[in-house]
PDB file of N, CA and C in Angstrom:
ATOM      1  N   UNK A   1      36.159 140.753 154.172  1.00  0.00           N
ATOM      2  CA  UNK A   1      36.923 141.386 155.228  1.00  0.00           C
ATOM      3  C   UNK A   1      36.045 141.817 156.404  1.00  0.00           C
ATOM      4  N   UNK A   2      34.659 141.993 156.228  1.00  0.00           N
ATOM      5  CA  UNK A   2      33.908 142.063 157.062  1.00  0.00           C
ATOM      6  C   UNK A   2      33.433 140.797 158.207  1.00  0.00           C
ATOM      7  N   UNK A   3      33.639 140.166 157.629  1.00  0.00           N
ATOM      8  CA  UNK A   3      33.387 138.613 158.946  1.00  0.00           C
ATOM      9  C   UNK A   3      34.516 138.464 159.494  1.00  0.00           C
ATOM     10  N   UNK A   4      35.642 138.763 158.712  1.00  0.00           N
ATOM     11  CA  UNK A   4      37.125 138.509 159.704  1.00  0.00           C
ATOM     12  C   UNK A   4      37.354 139.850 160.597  1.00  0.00           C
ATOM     13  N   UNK A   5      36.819 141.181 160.219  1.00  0.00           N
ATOM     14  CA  UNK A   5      36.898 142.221 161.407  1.00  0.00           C
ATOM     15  C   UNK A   5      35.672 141.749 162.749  1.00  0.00           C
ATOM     16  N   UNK A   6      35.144 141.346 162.268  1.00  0.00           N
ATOM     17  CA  UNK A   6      33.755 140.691 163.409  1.00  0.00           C
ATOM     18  C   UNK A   6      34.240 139.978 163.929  1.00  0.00           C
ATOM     19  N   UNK A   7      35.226 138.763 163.578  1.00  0.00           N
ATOM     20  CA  UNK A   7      35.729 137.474 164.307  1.00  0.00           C
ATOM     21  C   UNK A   7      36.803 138.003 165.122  1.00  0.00           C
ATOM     22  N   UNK A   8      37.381 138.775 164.359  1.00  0.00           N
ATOM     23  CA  UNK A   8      38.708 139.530 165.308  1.00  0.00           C
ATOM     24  C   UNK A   8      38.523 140.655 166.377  1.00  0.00           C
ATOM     25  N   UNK A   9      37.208 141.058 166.233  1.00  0.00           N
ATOM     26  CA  UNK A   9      36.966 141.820 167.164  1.00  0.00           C
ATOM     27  C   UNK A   9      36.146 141.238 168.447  1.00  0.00           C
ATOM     28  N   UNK A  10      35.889 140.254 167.751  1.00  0.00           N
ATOM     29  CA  UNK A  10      34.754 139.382 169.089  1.00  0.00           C
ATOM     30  C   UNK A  10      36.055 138.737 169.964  1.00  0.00           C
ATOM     31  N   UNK A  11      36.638 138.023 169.478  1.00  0.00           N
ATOM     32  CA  UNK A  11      37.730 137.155 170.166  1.00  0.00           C
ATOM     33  C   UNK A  11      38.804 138.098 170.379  1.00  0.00           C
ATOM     34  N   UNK A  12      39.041 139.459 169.866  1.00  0.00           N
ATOM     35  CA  UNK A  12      40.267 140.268 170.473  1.00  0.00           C
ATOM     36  C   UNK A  12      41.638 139.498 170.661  1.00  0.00           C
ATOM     37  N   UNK A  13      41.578 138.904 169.404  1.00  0.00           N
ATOM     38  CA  UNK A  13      42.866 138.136 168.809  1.00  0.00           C
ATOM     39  C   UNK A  13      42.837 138.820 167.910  1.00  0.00           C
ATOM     40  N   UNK A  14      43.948 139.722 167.650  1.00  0.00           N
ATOM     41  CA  UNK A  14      44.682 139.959 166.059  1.00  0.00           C
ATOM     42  C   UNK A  14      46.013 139.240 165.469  1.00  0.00           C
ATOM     43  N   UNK A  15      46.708 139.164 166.488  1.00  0.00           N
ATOM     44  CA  UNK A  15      48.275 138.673 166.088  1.00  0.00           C
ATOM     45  C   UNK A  15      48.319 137.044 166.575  1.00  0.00           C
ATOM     46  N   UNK A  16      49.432 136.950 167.554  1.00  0.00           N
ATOM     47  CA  UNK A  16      49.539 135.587 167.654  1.00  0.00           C
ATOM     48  C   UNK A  16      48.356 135.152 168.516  1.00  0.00           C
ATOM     49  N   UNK A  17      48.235 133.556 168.387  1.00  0.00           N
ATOM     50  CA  UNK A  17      47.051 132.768 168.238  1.00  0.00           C
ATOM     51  C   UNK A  17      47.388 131.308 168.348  1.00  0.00           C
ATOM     52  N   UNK A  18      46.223 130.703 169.144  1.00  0.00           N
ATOM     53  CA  UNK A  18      46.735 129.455 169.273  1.00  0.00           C
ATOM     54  C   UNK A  18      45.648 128.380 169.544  1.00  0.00           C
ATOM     55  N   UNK A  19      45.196 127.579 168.205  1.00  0.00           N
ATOM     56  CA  UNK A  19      43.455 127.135 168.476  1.00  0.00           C
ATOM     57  C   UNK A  19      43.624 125.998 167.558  1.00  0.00           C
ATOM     58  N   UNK A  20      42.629 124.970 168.170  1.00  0.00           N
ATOM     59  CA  UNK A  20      42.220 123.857 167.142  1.00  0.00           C
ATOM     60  C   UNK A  20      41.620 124.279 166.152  1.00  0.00           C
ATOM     61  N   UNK A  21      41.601 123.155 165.039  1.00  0.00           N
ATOM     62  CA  UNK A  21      40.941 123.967 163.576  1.00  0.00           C
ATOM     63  C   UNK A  21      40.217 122.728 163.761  1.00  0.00           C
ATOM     64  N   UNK A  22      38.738 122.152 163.733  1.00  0.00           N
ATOM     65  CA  UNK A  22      38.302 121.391 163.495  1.00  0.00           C
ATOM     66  C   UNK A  22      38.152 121.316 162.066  1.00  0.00           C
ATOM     67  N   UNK A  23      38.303 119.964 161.557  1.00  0.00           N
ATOM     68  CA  UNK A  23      38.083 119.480 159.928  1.00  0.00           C
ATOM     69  C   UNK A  23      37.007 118.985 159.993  1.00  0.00           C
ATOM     70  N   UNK A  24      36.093 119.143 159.012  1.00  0.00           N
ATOM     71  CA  UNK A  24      35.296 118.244 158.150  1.00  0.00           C
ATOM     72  C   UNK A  24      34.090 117.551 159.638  1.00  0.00           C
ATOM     73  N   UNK A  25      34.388 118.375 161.005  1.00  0.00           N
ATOM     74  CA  UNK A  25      33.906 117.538 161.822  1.00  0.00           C
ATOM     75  C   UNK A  25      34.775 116.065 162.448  1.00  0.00           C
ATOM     76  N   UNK A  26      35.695 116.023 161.918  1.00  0.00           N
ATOM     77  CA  UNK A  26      36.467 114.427 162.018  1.00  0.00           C
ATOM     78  C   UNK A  26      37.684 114.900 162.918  1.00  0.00           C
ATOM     79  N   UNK A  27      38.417 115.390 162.403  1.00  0.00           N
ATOM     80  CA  UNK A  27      39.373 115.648 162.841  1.00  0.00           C
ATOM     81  C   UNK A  27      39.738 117.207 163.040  1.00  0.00           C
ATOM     82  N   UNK A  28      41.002 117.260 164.806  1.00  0.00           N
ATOM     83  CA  UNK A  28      41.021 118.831 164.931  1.00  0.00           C
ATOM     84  C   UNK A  28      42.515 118.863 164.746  1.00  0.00           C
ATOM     85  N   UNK A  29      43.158 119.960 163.866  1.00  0.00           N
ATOM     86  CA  UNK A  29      44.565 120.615 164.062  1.00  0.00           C
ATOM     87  C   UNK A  29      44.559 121.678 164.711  1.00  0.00           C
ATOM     88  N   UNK A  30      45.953 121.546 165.149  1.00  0.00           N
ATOM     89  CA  UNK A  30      46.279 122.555 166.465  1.00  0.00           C
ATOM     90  C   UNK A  30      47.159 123.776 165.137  1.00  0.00           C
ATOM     91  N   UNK A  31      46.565 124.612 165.774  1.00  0.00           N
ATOM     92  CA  UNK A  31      47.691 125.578 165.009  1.00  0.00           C
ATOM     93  C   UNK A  31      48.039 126.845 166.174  1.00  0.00           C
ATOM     94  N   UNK A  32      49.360 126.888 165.375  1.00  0.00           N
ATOM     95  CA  UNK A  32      49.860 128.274 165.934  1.00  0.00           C
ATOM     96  C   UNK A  32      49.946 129.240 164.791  1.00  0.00           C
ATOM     97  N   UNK A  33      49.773 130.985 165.139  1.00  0.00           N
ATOM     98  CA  UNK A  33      50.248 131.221 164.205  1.00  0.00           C
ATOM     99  C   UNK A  33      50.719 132.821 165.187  1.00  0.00           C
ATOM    100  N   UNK A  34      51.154 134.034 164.069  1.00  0.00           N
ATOM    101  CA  UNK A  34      51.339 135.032 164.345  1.00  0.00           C
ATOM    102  C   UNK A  34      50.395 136.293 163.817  1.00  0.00           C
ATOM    103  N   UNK A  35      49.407 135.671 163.005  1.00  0.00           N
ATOM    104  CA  UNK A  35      48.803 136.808 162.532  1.00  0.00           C
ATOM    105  C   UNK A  35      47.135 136.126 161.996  1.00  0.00           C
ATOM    106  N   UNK A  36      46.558 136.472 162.863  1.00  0.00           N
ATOM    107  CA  UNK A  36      44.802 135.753 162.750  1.00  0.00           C
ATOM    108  C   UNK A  36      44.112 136.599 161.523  1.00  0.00           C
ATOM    109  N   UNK A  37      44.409 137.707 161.655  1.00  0.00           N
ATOM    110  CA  UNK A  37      43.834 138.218 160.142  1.00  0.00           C
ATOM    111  C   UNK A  37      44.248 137.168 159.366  1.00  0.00           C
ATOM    112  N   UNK A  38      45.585 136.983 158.831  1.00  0.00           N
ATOM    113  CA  UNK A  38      46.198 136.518 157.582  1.00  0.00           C
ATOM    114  C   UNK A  38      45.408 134.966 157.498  1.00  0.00           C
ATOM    115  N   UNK A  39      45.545 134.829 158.821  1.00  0.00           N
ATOM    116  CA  UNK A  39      45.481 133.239 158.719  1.00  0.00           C
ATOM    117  C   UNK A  39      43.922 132.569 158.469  1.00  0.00           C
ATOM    118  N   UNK A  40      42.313 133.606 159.056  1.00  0.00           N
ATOM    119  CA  UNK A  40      41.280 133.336 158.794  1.00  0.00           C
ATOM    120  C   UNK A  40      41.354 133.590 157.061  1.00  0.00           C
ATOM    121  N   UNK A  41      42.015 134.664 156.549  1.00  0.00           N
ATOM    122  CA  UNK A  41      41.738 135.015 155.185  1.00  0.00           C
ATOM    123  C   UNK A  41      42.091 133.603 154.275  1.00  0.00           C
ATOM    124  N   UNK A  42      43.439 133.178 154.587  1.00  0.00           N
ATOM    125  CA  UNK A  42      43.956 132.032 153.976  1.00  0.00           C
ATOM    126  C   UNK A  42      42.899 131.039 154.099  1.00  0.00           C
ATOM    127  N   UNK A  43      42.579 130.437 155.508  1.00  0.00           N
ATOM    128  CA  UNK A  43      41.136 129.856 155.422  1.00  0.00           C
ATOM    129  C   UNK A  43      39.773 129.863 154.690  1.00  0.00           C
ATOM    130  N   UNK A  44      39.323 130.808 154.651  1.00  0.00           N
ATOM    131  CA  UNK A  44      37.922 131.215 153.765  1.00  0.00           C
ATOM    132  C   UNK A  44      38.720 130.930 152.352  1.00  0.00           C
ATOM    133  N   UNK A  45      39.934 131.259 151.636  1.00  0.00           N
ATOM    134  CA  UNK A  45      40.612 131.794 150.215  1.00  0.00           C
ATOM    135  C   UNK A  45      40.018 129.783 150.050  1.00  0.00           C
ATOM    136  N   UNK A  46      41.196 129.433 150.884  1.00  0.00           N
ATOM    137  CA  UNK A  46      41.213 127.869 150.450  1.00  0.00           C
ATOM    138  C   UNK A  46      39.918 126.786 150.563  1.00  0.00           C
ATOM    139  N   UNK A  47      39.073 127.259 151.241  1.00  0.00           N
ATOM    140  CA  UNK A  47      37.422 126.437 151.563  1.00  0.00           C
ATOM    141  C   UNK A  47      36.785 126.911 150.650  1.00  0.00           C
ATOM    142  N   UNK A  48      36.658 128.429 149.714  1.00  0.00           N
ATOM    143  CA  UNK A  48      35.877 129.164 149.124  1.00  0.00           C
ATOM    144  C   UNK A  48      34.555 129.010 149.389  1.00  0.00           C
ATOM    145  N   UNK A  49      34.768 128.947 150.820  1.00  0.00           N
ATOM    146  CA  UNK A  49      33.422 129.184 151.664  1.00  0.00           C
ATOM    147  C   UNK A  49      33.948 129.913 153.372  1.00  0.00           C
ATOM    148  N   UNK A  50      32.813 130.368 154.263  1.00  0.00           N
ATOM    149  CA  UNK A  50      32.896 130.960 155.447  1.00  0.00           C
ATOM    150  C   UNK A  50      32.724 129.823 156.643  1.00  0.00           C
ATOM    151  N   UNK A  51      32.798 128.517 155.880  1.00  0.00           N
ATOM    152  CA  UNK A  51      32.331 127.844 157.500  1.00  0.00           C
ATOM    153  C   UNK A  51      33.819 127.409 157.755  1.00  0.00           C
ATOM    154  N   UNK A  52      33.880 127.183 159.107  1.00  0.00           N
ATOM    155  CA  UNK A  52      34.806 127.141 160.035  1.00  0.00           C
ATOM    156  C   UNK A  52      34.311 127.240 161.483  1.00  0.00           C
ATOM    157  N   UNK A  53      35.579 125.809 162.325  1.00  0.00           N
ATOM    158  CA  UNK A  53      35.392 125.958 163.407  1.00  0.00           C
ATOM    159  C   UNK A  53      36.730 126.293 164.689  1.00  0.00           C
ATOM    160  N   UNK A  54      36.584 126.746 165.363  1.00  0.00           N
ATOM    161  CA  UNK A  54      37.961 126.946 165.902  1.00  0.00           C
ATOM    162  C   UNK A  54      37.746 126.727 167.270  1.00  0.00           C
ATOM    163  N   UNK A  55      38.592 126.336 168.478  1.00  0.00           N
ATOM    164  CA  UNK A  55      38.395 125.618 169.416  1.00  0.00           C
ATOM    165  C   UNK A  55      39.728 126.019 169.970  1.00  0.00           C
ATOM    166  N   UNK A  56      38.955 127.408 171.215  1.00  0.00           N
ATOM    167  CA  UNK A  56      40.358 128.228 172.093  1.00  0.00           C
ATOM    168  C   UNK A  56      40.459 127.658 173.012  1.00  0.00           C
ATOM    169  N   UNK A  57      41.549 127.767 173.768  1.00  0.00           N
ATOM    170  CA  UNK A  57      42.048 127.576 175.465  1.00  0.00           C
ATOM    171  C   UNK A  57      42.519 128.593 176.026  1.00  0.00           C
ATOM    172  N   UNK A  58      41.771 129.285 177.221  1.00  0.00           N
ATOM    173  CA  UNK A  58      43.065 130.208 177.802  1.00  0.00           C
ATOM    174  C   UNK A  58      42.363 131.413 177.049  1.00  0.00           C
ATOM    175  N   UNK A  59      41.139 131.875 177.279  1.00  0.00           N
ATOM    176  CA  UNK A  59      39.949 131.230 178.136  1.00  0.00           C
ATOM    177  C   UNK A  59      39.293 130.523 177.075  1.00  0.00           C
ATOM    178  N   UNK A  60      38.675 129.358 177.529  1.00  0.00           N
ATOM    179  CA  UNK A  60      38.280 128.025 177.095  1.00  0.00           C
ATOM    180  C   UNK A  60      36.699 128.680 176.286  1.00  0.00           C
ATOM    181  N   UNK A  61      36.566 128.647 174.365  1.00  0.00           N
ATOM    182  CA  UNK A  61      36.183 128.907 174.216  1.00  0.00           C
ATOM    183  C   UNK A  61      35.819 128.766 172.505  1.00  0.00           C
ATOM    184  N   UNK A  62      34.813 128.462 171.606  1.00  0.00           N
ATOM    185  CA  UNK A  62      34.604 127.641 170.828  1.00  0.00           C
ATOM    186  C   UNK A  62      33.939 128.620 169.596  1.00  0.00           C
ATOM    187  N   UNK A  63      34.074 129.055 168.584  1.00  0.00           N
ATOM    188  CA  UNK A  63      33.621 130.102 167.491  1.00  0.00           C
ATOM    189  C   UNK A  63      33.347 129.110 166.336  1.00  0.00           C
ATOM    190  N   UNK A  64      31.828 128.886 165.878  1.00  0.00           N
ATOM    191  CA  UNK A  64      31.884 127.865 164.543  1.00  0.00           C
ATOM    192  C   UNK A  64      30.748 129.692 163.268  1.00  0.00           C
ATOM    193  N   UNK A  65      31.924 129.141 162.283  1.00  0.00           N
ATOM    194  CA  UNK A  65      31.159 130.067 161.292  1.00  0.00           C
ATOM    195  C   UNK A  65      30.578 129.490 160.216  1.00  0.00           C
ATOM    196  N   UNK A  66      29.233 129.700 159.813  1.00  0.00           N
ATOM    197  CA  UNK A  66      28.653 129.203 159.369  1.00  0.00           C
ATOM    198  C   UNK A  66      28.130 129.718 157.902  1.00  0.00           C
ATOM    199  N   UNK A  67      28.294 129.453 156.528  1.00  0.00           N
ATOM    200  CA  UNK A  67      28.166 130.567 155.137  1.00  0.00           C
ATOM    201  C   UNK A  67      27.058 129.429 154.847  1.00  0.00           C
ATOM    202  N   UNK A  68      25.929 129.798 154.695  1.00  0.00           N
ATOM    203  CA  UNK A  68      24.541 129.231 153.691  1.00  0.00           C
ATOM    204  C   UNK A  68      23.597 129.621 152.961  1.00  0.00           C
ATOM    205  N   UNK A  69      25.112 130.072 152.089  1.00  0.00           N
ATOM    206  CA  UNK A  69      24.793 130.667 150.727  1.00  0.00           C
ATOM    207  C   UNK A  69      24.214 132.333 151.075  1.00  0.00           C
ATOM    208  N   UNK A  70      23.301 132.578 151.945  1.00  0.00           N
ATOM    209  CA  UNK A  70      22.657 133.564 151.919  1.00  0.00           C
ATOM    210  C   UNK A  70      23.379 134.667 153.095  1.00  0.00           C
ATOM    211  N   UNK A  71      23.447 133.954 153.975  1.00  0.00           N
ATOM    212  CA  UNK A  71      24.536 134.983 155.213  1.00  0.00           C
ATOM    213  C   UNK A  71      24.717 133.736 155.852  1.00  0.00           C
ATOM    214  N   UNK A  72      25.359 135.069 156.488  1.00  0.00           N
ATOM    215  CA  UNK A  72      26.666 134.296 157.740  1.00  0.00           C
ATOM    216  C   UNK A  72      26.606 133.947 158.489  1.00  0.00           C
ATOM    217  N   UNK A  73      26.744 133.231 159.791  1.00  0.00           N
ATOM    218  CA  UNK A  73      25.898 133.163 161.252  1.00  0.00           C
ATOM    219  C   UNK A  73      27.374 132.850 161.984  1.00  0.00           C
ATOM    220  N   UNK A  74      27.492 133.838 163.240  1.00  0.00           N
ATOM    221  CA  UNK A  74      28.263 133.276 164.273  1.00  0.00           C
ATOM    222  C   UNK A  74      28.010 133.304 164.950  1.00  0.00           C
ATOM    223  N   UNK A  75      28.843 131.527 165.448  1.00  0.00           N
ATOM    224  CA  UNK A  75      28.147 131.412 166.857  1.00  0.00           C
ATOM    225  C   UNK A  75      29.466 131.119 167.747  1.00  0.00           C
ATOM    226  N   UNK A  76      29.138 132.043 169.101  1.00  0.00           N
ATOM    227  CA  UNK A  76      30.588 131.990 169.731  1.00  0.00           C
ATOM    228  C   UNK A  76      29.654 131.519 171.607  1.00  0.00           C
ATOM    229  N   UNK A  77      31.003 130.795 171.873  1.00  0.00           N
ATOM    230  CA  UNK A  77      30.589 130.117 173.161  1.00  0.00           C
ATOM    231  C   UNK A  77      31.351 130.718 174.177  1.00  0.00           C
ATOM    232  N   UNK A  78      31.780 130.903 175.372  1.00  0.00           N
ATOM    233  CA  UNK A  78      32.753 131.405 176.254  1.00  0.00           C
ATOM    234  C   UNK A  78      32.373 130.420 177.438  1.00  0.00           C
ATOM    235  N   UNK A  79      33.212 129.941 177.870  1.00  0.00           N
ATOM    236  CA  UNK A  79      32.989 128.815 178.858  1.00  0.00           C
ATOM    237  C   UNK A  79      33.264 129.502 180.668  1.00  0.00           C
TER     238      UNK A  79
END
């Protein structure tokens, strides 16, 4: 719960939300949702890991999280 209060506080998104999910590097889904807490948690639950990349618009702007094994690393871009 501590990397998702960091992610949510850096990007000052809590509720609705609207960002590419890059996969695997290959491919990006667009998602919408209403609640970015719920929805990073569901993320990390189902990867049973912290990496993730997400890819904003409006303002144009790119957050990849990175888990290797030992800590966490984020890296956030603002265009």
């Amino acid at each position: 719960d501590k990397i998702i209060s960091a992610v949510i506080s850096l990007l000052k998104i809590d509720k609705q939300f609207f960002c590419w999910l890059v996969y695997e590097g290959r491919c990006g889904i667009f998602v919408r949702g209403s609640d970015f807490h719920l929805f990073l948690a569901s993320i990390f639950r189902l990867n049973h890991t912290y990496d993730v990349s997400l890819i904003f618009e409006s303002p144009d702007r790119v957050i990849a999280i990175s888990d290797n094994e030992y800590d966490v690393d984020i890296y956030h871009k603002l265009k």
